[in-house]
PDB file of N, CA and C in Angstrom:
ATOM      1  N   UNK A   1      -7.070 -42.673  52.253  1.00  0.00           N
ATOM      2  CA  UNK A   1      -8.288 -42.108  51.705  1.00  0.00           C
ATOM      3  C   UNK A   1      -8.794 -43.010  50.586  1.00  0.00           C
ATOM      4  N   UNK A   2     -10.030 -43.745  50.708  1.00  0.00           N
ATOM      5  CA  UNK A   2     -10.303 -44.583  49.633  1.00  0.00           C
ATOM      6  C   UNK A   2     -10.750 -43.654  48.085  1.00  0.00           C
ATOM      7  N   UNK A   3     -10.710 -44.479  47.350  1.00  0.00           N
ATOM      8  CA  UNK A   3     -11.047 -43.827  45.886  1.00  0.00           C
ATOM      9  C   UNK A   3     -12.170 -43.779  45.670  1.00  0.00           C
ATOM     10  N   UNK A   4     -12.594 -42.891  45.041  1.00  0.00           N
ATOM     11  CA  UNK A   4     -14.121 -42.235  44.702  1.00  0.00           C
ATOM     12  C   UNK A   4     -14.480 -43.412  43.413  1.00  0.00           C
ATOM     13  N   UNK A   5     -16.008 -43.741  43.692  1.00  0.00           N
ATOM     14  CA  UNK A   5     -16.402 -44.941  42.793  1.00  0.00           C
ATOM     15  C   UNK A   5     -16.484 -43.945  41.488  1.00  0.00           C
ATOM     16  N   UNK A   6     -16.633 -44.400  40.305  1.00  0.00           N
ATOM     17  CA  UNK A   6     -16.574 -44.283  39.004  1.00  0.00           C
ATOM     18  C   UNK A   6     -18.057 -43.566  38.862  1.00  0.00           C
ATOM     19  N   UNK A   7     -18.934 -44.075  39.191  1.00  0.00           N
ATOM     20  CA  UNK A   7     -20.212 -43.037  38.794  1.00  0.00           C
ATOM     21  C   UNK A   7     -20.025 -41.428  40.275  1.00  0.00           C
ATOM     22  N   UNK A   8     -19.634 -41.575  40.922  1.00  0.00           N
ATOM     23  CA  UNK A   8     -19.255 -40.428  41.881  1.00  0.00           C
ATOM     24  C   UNK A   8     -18.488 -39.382  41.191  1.00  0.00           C
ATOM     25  N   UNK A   9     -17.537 -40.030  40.728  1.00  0.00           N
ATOM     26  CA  UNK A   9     -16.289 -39.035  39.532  1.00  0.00           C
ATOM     27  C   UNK A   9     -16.863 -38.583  38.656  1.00  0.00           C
ATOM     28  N   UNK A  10     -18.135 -39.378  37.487  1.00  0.00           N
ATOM     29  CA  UNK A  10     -18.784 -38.676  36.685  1.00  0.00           C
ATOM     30  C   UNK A  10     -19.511 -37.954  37.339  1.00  0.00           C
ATOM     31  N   UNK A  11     -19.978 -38.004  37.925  1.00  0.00           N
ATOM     32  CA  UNK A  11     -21.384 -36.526  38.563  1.00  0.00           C
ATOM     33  C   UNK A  11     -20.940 -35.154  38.657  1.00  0.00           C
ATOM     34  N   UNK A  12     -19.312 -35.741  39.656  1.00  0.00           N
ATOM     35  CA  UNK A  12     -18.538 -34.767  39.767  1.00  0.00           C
ATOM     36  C   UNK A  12     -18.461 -33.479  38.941  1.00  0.00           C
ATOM     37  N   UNK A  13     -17.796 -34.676  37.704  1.00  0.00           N
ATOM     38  CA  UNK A  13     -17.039 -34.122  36.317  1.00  0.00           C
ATOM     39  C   UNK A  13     -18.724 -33.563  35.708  1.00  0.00           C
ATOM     40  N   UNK A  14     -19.590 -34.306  35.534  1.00  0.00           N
ATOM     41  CA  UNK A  14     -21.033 -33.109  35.197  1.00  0.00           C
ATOM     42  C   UNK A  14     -20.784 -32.023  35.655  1.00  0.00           C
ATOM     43  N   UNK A  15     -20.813 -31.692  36.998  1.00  0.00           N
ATOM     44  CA  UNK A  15     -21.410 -31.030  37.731  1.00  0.00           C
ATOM     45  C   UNK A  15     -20.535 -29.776  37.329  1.00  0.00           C
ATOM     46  N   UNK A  16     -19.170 -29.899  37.589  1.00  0.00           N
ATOM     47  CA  UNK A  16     -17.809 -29.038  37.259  1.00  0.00           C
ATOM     48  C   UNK A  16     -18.615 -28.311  35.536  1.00  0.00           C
ATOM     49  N   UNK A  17     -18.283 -29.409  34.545  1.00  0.00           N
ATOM     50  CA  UNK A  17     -18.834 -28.704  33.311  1.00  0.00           C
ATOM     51  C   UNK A  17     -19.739 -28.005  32.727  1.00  0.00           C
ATOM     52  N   UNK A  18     -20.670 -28.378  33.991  1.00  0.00           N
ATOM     53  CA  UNK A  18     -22.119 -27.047  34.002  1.00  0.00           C
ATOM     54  C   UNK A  18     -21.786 -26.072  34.326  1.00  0.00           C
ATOM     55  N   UNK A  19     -20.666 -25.761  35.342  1.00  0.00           N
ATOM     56  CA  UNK A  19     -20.812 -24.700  36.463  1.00  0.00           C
ATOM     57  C   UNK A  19     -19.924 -24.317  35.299  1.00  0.00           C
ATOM     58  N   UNK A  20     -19.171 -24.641  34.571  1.00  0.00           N
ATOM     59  CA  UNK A  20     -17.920 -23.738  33.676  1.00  0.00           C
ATOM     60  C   UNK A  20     -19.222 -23.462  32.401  1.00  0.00           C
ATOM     61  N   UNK A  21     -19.754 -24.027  31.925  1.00  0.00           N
ATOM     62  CA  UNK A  21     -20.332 -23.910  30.963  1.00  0.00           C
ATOM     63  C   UNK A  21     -21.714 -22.758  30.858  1.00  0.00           C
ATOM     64  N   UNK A  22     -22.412 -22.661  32.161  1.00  0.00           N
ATOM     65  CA  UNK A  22     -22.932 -21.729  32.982  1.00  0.00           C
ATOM     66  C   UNK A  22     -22.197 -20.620  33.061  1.00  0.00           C
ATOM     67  N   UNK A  23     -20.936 -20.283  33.466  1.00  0.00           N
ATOM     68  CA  UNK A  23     -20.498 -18.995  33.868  1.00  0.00           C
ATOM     69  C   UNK A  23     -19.967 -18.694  32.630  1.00  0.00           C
ATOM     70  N   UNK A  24     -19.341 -19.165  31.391  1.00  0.00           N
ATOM     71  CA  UNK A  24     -18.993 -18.908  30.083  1.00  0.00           C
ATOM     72  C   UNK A  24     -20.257 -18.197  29.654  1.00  0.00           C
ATOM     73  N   UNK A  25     -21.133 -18.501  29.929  1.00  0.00           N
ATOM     74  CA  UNK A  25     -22.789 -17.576  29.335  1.00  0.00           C
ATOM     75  C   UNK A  25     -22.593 -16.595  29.609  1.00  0.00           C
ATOM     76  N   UNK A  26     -22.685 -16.220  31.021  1.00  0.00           N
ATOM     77  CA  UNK A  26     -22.393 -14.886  31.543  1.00  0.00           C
ATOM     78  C   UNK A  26     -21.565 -13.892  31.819  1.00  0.00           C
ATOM     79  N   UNK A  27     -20.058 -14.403  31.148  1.00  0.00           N
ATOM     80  CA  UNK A  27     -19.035 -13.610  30.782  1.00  0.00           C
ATOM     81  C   UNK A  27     -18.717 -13.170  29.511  1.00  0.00           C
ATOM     82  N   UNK A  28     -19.942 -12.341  28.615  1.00  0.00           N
ATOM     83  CA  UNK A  28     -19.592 -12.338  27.432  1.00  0.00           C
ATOM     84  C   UNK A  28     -18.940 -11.052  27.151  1.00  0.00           C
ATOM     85  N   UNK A  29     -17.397 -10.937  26.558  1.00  0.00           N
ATOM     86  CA  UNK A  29     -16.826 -10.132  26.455  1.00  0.00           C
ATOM     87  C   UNK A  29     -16.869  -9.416  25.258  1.00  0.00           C
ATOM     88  N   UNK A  30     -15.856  -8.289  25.190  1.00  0.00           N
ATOM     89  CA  UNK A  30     -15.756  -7.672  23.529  1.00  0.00           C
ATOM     90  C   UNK A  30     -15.454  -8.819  22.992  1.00  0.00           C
ATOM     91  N   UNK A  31     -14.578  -9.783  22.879  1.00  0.00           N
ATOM     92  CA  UNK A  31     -14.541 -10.512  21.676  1.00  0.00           C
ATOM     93  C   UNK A  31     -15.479 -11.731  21.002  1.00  0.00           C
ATOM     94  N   UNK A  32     -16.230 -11.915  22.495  1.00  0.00           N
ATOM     95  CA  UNK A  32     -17.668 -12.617  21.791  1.00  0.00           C
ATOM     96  C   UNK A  32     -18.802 -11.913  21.753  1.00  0.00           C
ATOM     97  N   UNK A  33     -18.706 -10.315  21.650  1.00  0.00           N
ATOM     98  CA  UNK A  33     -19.607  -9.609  21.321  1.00  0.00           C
ATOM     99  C   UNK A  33     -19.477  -9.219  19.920  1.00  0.00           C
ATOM    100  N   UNK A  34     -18.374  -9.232  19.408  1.00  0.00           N
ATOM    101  CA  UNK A  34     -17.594  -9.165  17.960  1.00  0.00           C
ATOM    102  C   UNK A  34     -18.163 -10.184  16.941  1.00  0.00           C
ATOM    103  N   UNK A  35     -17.709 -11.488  17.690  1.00  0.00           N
ATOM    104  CA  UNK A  35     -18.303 -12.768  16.952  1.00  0.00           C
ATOM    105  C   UNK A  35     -19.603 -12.846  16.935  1.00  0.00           C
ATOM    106  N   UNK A  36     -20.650 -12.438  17.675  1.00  0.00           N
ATOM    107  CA  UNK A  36     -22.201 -12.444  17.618  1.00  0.00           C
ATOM    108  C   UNK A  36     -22.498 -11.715  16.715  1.00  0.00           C
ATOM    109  N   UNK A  37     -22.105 -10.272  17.061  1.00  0.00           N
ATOM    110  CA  UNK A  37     -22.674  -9.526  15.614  1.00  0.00           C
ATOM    111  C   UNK A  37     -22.093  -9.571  14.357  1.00  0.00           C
ATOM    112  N   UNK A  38     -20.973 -10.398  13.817  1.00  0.00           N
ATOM    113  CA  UNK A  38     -20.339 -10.779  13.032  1.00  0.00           C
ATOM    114  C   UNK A  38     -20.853 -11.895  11.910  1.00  0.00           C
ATOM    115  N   UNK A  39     -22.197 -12.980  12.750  1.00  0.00           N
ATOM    116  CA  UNK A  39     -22.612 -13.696  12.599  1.00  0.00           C
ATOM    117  C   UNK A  39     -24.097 -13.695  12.358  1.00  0.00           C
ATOM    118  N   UNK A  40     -24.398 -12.203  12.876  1.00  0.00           N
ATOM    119  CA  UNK A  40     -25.905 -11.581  12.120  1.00  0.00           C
ATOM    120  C   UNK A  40     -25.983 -11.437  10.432  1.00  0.00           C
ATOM    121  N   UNK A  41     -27.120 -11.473  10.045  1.00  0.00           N
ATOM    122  CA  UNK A  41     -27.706 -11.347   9.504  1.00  0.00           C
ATOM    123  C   UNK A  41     -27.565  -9.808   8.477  1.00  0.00           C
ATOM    124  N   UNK A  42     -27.371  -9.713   7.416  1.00  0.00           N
ATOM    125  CA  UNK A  42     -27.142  -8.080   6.665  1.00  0.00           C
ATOM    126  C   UNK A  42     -28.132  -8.022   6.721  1.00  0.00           C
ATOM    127  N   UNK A  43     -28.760  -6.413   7.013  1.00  0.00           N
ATOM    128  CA  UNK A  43     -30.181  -5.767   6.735  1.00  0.00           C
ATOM    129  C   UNK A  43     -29.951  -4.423   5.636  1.00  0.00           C
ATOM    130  N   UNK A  44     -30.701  -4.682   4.721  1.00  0.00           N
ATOM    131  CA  UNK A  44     -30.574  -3.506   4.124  1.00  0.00           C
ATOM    132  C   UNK A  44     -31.629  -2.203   4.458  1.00  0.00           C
ATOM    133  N   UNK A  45     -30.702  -0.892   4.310  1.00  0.00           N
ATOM    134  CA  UNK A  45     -31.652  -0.300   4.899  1.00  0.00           C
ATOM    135  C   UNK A  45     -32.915   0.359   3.917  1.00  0.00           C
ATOM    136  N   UNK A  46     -34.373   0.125   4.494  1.00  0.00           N
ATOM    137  CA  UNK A  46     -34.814   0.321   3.334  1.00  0.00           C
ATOM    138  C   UNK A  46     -36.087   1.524   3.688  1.00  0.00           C
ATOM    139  N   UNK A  47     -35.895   3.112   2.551  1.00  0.00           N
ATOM    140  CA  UNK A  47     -36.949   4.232   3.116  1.00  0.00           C
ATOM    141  C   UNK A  47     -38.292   3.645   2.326  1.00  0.00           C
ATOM    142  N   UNK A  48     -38.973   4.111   3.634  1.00  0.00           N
ATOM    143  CA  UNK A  48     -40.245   3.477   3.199  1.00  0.00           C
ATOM    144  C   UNK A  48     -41.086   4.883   3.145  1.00  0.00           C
ATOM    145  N   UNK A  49     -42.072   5.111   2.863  1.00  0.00           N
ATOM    146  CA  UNK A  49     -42.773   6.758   2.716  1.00  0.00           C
ATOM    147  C   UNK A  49     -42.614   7.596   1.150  1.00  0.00           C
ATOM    148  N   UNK A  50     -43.499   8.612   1.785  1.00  0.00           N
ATOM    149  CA  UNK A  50     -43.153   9.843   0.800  1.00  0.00           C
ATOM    150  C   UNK A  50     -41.474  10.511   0.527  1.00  0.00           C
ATOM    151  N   UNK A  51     -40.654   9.764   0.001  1.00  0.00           N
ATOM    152  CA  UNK A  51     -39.145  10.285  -0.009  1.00  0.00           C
ATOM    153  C   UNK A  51     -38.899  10.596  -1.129  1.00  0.00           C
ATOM    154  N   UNK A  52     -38.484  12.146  -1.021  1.00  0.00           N
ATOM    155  CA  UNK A  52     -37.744  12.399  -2.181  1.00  0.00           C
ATOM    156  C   UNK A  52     -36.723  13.491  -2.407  1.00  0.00           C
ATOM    157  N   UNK A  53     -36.030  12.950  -2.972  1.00  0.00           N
ATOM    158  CA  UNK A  53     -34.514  13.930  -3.102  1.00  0.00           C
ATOM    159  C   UNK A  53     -34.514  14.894  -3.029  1.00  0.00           C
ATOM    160  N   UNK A  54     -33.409  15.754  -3.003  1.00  0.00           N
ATOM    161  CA  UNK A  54     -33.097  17.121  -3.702  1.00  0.00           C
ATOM    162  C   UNK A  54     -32.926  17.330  -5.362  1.00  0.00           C
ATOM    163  N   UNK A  55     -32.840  15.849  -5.734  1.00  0.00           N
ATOM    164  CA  UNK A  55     -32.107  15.681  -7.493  1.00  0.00           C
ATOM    165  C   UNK A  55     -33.590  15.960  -8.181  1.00  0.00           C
ATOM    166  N   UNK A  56     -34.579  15.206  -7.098  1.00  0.00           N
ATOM    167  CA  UNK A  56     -36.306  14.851  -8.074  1.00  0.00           C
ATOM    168  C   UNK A  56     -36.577  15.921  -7.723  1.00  0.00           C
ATOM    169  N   UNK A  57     -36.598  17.191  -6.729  1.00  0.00           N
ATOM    170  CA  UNK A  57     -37.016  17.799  -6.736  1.00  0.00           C
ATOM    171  C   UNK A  57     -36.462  19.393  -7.390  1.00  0.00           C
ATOM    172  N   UNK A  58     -35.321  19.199  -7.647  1.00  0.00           N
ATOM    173  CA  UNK A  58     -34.891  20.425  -9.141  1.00  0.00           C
ATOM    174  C   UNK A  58     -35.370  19.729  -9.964  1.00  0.00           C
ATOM    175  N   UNK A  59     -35.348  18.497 -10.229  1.00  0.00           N
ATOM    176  CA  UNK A  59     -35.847  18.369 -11.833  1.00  0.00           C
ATOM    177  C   UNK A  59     -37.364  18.570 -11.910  1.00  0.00           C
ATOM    178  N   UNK A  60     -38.445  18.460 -11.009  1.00  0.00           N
ATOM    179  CA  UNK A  60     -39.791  19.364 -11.011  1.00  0.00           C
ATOM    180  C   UNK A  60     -39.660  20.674 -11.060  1.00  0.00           C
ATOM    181  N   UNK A  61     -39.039  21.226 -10.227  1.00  0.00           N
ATOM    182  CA  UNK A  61     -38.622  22.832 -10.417  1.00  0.00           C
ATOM    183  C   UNK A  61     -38.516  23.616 -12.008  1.00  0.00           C
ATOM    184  N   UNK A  62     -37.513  22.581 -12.403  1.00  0.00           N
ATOM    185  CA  UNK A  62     -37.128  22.858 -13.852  1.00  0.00           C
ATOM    186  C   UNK A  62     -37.699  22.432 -14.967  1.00  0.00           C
ATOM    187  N   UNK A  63     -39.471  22.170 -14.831  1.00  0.00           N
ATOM    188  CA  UNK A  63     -40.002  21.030 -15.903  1.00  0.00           C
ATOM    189  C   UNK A  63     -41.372  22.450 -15.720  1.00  0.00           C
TER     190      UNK A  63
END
């Protein structure tokens, strides 16, 4: 069986590292679902509107 020329072997070897690198996308498990949201961003949560306590609203009660 003769040997595969040197640019034949690289295409190969492309071709292989797409197809692994491709299906790694689409197997994302709990533990790289862990690391994604791990790697977000903090949001603070913030009330926006007419809000107001129970504390502001005895102390109107009582004024």
């Amino acid at each position: 069986m003769p040997a595969m020329p040197l640019r034949q072997t690289r295409h190969v070897l492309a071709a292989a590292a797409a197809v692994i690198l491709l299906a790694g996308c689409g197997s994302m498990d709990g533990a790289g679902r862990r690391v994604a949201t791990a790697l977000t961003p903090y949001t603070v949560e913030v009330v926006q509107g007419n809000f107001i306590s129970r504390e502001q609203v005895e102390a109107l009660q009582k004024a």
